[in-house]
N, C-alpha and C. Protein backbone atom coordinates (compact mmCIF):
# COMPACT_ATOMS: atom_id res chain seq x y z
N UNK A 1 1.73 -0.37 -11.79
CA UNK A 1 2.69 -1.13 -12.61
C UNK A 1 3.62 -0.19 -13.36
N UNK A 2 3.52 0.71 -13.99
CA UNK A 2 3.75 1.87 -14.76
C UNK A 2 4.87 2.73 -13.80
N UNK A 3 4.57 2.67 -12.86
CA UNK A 3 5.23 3.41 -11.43
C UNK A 3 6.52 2.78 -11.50
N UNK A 4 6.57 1.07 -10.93
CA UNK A 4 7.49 0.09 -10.76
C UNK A 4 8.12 0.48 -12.13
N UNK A 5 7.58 0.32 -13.13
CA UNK A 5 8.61 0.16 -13.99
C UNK A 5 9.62 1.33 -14.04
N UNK A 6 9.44 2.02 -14.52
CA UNK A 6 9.90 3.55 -14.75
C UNK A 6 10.74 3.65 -13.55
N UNK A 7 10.79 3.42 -12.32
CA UNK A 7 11.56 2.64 -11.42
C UNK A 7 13.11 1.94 -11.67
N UNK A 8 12.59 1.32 -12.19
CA UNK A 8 13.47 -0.06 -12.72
C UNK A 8 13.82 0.55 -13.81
N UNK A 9 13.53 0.83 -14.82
CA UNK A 9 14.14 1.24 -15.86
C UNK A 9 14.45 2.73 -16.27
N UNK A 10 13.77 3.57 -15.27
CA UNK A 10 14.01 5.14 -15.75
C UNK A 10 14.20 6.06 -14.98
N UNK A 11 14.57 5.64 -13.98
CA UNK A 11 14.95 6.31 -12.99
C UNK A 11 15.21 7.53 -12.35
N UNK A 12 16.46 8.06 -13.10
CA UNK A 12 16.93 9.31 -12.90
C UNK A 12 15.81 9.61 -13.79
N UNK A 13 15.49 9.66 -14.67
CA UNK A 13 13.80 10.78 -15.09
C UNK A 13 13.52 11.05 -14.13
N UNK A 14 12.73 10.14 -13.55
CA UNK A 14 11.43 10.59 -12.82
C UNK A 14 12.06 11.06 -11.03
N UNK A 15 13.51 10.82 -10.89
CA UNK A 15 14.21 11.21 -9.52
C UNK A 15 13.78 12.26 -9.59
N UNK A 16 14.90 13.41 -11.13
CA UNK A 16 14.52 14.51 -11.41
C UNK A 16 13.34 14.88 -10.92
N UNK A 17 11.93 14.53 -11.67
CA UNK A 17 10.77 15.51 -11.47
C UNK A 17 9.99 15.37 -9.82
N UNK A 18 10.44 14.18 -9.37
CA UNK A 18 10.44 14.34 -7.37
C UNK A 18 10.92 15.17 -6.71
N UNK A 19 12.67 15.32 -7.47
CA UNK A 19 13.53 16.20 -6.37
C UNK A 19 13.09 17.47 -6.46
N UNK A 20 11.81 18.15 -7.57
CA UNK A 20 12.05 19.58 -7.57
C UNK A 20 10.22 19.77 -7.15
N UNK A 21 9.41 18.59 -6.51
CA UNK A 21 7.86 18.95 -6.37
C UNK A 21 8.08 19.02 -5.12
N UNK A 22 7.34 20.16 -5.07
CA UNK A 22 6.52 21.08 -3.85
C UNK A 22 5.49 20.43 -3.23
N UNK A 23 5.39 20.80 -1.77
CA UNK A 23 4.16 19.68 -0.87
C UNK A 23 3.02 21.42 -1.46
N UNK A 24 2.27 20.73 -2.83
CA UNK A 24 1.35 21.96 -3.33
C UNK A 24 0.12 21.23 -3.18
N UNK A 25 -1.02 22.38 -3.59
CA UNK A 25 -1.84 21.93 -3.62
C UNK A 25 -2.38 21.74 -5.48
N UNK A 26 -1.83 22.90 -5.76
CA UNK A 26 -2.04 22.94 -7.06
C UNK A 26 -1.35 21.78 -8.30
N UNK A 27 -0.21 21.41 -8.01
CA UNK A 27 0.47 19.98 -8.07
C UNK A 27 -0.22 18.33 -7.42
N UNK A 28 -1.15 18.79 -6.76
CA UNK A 28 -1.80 17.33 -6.32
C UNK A 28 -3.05 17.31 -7.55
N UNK A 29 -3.90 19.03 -7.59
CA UNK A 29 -4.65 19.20 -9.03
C UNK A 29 -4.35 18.32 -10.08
N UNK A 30 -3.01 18.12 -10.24
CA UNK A 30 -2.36 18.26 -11.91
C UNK A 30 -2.22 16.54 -11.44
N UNK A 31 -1.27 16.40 -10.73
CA UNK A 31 -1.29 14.61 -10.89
C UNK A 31 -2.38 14.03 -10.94
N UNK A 32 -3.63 14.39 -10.31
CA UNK A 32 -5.07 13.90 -10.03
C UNK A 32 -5.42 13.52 -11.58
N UNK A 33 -5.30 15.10 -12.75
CA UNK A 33 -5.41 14.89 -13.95
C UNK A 33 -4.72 13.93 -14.74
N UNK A 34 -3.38 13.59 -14.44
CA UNK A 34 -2.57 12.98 -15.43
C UNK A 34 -3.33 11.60 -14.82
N UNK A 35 -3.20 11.15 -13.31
CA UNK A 35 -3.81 9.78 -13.07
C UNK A 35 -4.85 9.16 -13.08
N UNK A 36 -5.57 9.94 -13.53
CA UNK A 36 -6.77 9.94 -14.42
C UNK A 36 -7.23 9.70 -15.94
N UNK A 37 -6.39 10.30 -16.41
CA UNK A 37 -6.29 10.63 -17.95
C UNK A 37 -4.81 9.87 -18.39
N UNK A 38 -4.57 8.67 -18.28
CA UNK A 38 -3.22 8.09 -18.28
C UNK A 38 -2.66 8.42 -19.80
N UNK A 39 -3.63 7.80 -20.88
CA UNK A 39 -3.30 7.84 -21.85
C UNK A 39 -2.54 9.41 -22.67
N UNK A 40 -3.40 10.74 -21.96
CA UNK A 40 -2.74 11.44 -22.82
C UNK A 40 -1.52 12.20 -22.41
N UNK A 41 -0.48 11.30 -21.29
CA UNK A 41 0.87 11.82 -20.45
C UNK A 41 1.91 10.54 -21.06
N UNK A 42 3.34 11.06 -20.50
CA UNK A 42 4.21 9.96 -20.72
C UNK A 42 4.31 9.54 -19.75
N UNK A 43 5.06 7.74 -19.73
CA UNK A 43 5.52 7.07 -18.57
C UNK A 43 5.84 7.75 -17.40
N UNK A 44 6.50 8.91 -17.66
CA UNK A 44 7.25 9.30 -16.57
C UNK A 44 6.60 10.38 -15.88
N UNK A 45 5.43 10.94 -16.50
CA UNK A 45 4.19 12.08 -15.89
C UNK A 45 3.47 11.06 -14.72
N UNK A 46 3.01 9.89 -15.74
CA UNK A 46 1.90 9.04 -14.94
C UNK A 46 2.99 8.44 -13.11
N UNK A 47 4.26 7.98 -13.88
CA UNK A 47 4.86 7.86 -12.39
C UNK A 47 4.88 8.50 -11.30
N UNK A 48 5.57 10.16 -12.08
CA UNK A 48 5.51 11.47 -10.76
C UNK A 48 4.06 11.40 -10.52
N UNK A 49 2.84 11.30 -11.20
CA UNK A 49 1.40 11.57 -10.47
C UNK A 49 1.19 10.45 -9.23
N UNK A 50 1.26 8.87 -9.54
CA UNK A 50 1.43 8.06 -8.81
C UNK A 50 2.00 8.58 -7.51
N UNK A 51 3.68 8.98 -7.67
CA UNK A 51 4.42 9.30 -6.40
C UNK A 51 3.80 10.60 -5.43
N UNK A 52 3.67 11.37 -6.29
CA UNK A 52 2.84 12.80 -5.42
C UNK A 52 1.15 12.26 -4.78
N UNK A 53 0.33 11.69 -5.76
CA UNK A 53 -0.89 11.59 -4.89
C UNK A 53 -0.60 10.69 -3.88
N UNK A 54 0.38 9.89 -3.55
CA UNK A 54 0.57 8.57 -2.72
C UNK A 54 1.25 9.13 -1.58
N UNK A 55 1.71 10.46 -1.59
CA UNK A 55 2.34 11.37 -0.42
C UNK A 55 1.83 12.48 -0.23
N UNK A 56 1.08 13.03 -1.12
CA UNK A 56 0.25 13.94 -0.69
C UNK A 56 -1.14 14.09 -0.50
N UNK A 57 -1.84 12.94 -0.35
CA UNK A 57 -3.29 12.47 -0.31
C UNK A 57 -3.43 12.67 0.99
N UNK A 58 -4.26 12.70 1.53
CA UNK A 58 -5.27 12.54 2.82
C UNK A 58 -5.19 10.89 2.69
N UNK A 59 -4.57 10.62 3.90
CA UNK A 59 -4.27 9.13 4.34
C UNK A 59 -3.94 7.99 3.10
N UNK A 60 -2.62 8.76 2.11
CA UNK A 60 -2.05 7.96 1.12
C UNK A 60 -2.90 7.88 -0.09
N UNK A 61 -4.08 7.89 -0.25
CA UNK A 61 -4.84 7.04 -0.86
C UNK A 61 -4.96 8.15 -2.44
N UNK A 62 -5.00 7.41 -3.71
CA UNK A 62 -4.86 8.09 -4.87
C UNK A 62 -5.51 8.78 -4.85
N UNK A 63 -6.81 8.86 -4.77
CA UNK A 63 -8.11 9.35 -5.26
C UNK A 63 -8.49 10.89 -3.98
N UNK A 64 -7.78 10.48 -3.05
CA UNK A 64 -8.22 11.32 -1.67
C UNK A 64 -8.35 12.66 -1.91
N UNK A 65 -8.17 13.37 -1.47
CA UNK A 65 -8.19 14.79 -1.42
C UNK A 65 -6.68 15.23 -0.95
N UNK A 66 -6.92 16.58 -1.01
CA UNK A 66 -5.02 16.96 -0.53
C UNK A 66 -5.09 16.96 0.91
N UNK A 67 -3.79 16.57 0.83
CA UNK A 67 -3.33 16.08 2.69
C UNK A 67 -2.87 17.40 3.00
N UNK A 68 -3.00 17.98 4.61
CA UNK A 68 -2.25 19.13 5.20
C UNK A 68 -2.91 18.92 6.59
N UNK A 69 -1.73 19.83 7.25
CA UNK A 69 -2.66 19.86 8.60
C UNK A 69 -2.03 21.39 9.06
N UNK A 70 -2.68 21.90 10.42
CA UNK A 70 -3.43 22.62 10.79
C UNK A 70 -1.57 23.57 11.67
N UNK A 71 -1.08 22.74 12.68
CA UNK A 71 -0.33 23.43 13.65
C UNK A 71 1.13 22.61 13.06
N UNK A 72 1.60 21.96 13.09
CA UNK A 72 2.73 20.79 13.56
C UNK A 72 3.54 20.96 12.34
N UNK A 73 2.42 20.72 11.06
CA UNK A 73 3.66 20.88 9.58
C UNK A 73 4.18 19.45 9.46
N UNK A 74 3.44 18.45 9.91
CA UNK A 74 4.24 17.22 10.18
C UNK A 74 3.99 16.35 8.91
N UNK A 75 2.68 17.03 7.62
CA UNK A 75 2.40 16.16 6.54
C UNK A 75 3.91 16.77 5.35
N UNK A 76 4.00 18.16 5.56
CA UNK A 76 5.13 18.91 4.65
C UNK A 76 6.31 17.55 4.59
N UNK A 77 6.86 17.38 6.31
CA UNK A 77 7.68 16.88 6.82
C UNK A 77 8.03 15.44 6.31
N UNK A 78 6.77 14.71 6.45
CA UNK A 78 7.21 13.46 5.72
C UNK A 78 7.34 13.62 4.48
N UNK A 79 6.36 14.62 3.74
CA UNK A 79 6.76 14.39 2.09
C UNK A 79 8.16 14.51 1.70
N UNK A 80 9.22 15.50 2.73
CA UNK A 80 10.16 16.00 2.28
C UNK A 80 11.25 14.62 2.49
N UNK A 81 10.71 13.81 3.59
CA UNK A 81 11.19 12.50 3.81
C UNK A 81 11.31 11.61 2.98
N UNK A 82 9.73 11.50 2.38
CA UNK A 82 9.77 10.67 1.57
C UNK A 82 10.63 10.93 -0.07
N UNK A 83 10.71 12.16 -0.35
CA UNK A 83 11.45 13.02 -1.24
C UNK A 83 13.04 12.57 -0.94
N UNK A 84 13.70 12.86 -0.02
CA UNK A 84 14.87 12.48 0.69
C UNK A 84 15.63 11.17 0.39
N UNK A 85 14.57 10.17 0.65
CA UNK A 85 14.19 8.71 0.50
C UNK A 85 14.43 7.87 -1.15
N UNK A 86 13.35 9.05 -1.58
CA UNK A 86 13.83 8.29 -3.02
C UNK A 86 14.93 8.56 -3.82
N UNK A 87 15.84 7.24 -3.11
CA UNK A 87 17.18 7.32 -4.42
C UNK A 87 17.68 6.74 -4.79
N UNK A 88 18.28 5.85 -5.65
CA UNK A 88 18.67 4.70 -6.52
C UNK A 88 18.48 3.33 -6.26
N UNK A 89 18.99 3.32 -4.60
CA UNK A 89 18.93 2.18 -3.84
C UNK A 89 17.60 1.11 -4.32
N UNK A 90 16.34 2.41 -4.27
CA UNK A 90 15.05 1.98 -4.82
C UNK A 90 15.27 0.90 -6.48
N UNK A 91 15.90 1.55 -7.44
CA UNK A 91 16.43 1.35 -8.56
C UNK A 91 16.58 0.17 -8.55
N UNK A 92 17.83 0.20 -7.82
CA UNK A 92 18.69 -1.19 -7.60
C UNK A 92 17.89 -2.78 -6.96
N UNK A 93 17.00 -2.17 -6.08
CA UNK A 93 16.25 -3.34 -5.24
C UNK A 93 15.45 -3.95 -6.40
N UNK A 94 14.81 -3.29 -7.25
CA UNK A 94 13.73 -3.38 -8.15
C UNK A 94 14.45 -3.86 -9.74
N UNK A 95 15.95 -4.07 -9.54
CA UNK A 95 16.00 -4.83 -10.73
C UNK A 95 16.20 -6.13 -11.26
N UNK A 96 16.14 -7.22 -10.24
CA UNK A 96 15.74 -8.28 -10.53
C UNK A 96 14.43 -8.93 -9.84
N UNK A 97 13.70 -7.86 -9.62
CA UNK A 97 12.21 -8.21 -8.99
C UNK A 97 11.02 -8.29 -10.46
N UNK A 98 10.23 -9.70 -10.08
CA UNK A 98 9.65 -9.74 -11.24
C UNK A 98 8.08 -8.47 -10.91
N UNK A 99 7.77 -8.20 -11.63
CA UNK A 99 6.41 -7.21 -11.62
C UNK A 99 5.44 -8.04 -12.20
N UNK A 100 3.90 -8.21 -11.37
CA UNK A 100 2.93 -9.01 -11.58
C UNK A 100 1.85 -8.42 -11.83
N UNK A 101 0.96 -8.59 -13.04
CA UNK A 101 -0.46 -7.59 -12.86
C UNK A 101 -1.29 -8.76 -12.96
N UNK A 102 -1.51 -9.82 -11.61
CA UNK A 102 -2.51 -10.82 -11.75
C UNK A 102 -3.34 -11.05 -10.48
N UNK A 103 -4.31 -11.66 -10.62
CA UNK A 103 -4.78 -12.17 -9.59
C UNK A 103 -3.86 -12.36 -8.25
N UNK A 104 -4.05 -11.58 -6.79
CA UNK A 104 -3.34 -11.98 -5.69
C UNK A 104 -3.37 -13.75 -5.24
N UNK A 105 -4.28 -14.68 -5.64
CA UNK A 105 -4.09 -15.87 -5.08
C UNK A 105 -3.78 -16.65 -6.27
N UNK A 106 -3.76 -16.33 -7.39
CA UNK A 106 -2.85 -16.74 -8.60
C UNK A 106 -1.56 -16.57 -8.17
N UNK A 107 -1.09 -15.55 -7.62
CA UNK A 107 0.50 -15.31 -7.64
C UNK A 107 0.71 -16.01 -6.63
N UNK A 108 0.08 -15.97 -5.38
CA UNK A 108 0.43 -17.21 -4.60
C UNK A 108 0.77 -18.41 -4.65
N UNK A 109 -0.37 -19.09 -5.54
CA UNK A 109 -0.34 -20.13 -5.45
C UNK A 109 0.71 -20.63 -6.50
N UNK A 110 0.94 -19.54 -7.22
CA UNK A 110 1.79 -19.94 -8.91
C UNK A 110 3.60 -19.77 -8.27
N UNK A 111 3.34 -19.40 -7.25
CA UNK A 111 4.67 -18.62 -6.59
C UNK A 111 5.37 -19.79 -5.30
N UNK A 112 4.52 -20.59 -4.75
CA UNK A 112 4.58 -20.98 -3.67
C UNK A 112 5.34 -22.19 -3.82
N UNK A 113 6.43 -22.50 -2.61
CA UNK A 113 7.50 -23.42 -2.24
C UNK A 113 7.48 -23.31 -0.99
N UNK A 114 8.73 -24.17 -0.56
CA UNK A 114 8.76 -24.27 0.84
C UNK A 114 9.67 -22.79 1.16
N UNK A 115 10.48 -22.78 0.45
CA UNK A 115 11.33 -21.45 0.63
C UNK A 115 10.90 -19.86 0.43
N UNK A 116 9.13 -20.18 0.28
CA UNK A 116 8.42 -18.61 -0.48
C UNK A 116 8.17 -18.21 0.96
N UNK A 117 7.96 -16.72 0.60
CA UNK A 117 7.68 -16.15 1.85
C UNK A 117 6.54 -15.20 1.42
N UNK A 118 5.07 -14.73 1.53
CA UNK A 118 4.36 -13.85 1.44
C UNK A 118 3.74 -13.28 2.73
N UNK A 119 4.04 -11.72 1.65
CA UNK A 119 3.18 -10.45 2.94
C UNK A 119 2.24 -9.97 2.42
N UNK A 120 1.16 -10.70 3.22
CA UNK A 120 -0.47 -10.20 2.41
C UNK A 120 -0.53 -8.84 3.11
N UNK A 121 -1.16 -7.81 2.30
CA UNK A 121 -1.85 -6.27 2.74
C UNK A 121 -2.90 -5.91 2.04
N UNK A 122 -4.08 -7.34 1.93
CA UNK A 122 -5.18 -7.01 1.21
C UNK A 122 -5.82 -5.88 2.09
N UNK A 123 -6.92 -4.74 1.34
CA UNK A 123 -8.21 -4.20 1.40
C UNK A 123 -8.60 -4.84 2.91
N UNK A 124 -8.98 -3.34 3.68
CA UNK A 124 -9.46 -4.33 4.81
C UNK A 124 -10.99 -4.59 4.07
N UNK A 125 -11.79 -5.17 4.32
CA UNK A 125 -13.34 -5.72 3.96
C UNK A 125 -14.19 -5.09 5.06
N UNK A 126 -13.65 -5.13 6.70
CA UNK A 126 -14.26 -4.19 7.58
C UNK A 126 -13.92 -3.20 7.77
N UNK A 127 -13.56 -2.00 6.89
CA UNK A 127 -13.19 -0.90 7.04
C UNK A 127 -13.41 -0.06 5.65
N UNK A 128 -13.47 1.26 5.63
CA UNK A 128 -13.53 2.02 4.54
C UNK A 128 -12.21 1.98 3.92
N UNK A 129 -12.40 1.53 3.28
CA UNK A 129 -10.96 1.40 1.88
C UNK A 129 -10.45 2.20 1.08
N UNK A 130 -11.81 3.16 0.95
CA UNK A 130 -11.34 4.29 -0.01
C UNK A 130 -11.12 3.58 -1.35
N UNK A 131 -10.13 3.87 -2.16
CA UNK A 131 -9.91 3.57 -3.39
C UNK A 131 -9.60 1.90 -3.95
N UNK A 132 -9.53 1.23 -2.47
CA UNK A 132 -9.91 0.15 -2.71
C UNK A 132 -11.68 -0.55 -2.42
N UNK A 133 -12.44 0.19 -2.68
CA UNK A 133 -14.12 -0.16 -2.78
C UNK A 133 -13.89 -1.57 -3.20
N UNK A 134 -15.21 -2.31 -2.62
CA UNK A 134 -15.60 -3.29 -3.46
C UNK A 134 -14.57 -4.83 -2.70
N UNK A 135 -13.69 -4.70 -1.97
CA UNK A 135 -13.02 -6.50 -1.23
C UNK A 135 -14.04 -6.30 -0.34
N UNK A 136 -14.63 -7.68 -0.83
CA UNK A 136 -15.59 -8.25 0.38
C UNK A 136 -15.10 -9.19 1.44
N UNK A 137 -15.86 -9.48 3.02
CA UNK A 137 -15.13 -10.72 3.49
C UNK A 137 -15.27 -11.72 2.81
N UNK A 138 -16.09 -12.36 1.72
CA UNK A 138 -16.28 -13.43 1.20
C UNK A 138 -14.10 -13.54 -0.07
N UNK A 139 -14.30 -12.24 -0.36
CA UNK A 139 -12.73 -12.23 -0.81
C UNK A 139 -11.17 -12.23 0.53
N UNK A 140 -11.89 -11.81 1.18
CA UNK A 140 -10.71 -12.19 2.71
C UNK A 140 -10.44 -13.57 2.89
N UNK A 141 -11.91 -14.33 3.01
CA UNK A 141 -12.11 -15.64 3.23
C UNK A 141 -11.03 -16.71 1.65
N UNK A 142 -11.63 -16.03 0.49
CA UNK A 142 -10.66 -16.88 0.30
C UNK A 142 -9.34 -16.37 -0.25
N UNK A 143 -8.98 -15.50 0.29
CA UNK A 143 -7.49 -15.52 1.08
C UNK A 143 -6.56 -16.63 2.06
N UNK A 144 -7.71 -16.24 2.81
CA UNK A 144 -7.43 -17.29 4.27
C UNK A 144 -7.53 -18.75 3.49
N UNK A 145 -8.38 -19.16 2.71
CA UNK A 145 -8.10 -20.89 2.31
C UNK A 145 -7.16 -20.54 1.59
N UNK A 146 -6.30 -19.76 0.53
CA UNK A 146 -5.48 -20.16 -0.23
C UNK A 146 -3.98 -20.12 0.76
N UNK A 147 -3.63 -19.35 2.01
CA UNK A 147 -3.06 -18.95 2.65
C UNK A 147 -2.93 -20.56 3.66
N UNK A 148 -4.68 -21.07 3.96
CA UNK A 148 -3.68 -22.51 4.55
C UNK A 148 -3.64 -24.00 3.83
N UNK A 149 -3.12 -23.86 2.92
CA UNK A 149 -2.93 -24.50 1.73
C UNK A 149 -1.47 -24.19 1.44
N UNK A 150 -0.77 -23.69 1.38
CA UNK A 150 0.31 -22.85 1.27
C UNK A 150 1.66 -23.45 1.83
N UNK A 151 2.86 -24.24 1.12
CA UNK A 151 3.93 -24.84 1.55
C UNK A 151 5.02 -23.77 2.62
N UNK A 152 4.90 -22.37 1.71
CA UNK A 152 6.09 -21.39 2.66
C UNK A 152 5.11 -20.53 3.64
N UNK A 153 5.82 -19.65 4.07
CA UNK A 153 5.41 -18.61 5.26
C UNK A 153 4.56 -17.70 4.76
N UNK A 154 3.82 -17.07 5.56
CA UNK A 154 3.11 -15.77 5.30
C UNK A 154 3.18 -14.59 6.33
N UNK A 155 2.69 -13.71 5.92
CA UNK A 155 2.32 -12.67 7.19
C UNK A 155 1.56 -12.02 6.63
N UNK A 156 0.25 -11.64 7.70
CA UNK A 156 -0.63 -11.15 6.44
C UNK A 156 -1.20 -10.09 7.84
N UNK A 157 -1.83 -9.08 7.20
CA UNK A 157 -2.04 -7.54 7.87
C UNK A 157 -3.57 -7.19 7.69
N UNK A 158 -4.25 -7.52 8.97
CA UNK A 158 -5.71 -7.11 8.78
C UNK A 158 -6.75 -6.36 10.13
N UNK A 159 -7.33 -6.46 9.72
CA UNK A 159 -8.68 -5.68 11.39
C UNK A 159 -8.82 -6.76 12.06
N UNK A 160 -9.07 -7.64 13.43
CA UNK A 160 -9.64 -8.57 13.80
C UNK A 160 -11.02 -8.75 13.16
N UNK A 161 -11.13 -10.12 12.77
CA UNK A 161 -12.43 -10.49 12.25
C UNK A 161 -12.97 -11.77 12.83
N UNK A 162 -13.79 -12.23 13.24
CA UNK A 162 -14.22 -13.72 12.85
C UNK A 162 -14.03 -14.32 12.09
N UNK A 163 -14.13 -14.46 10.97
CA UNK A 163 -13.81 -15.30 10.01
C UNK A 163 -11.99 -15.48 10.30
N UNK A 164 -11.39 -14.50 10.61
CA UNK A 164 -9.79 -14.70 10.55
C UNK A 164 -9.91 -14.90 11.90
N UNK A 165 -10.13 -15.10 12.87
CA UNK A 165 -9.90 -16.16 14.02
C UNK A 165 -10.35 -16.99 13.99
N UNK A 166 -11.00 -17.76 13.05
CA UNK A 166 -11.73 -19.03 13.20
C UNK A 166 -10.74 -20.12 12.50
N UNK A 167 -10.16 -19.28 11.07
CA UNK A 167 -8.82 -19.91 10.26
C UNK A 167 -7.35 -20.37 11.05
N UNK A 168 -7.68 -18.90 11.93
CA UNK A 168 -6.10 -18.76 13.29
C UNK A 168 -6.33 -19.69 14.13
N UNK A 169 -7.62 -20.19 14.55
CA UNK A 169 -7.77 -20.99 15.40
C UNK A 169 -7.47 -22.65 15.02
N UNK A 170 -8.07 -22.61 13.33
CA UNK A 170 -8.29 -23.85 13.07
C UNK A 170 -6.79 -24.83 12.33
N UNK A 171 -6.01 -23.72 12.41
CA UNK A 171 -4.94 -23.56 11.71
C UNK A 171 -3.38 -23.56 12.30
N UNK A 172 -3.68 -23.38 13.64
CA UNK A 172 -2.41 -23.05 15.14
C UNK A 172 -1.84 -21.51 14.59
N UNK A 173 -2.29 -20.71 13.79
CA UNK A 173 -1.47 -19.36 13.07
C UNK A 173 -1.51 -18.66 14.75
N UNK A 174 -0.52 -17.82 14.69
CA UNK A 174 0.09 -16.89 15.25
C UNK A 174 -0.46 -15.23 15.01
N UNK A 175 -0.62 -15.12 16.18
CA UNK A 175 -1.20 -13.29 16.22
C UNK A 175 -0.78 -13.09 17.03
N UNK A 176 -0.62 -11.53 16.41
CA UNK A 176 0.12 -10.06 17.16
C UNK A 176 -0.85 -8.83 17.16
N UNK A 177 -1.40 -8.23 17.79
CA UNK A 177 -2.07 -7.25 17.58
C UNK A 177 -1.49 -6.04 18.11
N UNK A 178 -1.59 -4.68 17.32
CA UNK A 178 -1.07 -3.44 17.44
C UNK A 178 -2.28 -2.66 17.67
N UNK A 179 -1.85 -1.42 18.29
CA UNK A 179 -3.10 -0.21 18.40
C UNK A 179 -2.83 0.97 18.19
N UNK A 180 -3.64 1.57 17.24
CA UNK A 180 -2.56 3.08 16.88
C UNK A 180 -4.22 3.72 16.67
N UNK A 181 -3.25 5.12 16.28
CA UNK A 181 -4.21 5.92 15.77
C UNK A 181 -4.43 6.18 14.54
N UNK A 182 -5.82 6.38 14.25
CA UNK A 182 -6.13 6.45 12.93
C UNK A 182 -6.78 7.62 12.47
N UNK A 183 -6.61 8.77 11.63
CA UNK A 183 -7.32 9.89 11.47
C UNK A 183 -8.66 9.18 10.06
N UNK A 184 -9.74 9.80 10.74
CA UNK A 184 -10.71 9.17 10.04
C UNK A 184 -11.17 10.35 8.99
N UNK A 185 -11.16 11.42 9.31
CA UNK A 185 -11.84 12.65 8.75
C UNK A 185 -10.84 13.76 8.49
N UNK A 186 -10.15 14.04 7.34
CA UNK A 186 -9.34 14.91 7.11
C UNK A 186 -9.71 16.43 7.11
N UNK A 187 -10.94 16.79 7.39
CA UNK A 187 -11.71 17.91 7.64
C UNK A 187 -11.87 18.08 9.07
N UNK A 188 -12.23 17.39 10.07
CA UNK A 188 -12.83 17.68 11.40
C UNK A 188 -11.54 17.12 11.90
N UNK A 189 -9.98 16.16 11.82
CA UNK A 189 -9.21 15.68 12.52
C UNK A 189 -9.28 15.04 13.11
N UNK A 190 -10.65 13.72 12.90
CA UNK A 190 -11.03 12.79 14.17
C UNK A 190 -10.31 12.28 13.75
N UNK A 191 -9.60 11.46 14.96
CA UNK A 191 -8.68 10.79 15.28
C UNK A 191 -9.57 9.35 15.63
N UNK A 192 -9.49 7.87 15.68
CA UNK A 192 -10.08 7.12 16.44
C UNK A 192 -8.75 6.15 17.03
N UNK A 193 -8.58 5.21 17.76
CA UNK A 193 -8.35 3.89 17.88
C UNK A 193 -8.31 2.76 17.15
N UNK A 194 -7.45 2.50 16.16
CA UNK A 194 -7.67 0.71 16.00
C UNK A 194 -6.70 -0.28 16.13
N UNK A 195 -7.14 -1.36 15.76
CA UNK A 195 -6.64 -2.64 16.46
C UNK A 195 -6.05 -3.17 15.14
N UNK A 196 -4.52 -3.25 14.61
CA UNK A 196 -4.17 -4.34 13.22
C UNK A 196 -4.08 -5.56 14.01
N UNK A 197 -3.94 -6.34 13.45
CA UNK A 197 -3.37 -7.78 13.70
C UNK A 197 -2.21 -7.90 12.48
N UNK A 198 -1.87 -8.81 13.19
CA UNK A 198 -0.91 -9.08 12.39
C UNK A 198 -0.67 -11.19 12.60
N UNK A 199 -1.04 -11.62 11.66
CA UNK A 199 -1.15 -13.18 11.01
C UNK A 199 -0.21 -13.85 10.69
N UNK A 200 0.48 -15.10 10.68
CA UNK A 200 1.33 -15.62 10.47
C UNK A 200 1.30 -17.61 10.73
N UNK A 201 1.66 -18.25 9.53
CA UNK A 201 1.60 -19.32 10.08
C UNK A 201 3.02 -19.96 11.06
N UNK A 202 3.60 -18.68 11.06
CA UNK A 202 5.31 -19.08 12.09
C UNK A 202 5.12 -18.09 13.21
N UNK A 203 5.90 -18.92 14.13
CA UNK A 203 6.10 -17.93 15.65
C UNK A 203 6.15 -16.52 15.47
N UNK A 204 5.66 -15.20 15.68
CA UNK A 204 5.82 -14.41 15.88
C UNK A 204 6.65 -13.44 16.96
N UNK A 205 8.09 -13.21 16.94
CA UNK A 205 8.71 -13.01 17.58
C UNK A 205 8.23 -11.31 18.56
């Protein structure tokens, strides 16, 4: 939340302290501390920590360890992308967007018309989450009832499950499934296979 804002309202600060961080290791140290220790940094420390662990983590994730790899240079590469990337435009998108710190099926349901459109990207529940511990399928599930209940559109992003083909089934929803690769182990480079889906109660083009 803290991130968004400072965003929206402070912008060039925190551009500044992006445009001049290094893909370090010793800089992933220091944000780890500030995003940790929120209280004793300013708005605009806790943002740059947010932005650096979220590009320099081992598979995004806050809490991860530092991201790098071995031959290619291809993690440097996106950071410098994502560095590249952030510039006002961001600002601008984010200033008449409302910011929510509530319950995900509160905002749904508090949000929902015929004209709403939601993109669920809950926690997978069958998969290691990392820093999202703790979504169970019993919290997927009621996703899926508040989702077909729901006057506008959705699209929602998950692992194949049973429980979410039984809703897709019972429901006429629409699936797409993708297959990519996934690095599981930022130490050994296993790589595996998986399967997203991708959910929708409209045609999927």
């Amino acid at each position: 939340m803290n991130f968004y804002k400072v965003v929206q309202n402070d912008f060039v600060s925190l551009e500044k302290e992006i445009r001049i961080t290094l893909h370090s290791r010793d800089l992933h140290r220091k944000a780890s501390v500030i995003y940790n220790n929120p209280d004793l940094f300013n708005e605009i420390k806790r943002a740059w920590a947010v932005w650096l662990l979220s590009t320099q983590s081992f598979a995004s994730m806050l809490d991860s360890s530092f991201g790098y790899d071995k031959a290619k240079n291809t993690t440097t590469k996106k950071i410098i992308n994502k560095r590249d990337a952030f510039t006002e435009d961001l600002a601008i998108r984010l200033q008449n967007v409302q910011l929510e710190s509530a319950d995900a099926l509160y905002v749904i349901r508090s949000r929902d018309g015929i004209n709403s459109f939601f993109y669920c990207d809950p926690p997978y529940f069958n998969s290691d989450c990392g820093h999202y511990d703790g979504y169970s399928e019993q919290d997927f599930e009621n996703l899926l009832i508040t989702l077909s209940k729901i006057e506008g559109k959705f699209l929602l992003s998950s692992y194949p499950s049973d429980v979410l083909m039984r809703y897709a089934k019972e429901h006429g929803w629409h699936m797409w499934s993708v297959e990519q690769n996934v690095t599981i182990n930022n130490k050994s480079g296993y790589v595996k296979r998986k399967v997203e889906v991708l959910t929708a109660n409209y045609p999927l083009g």
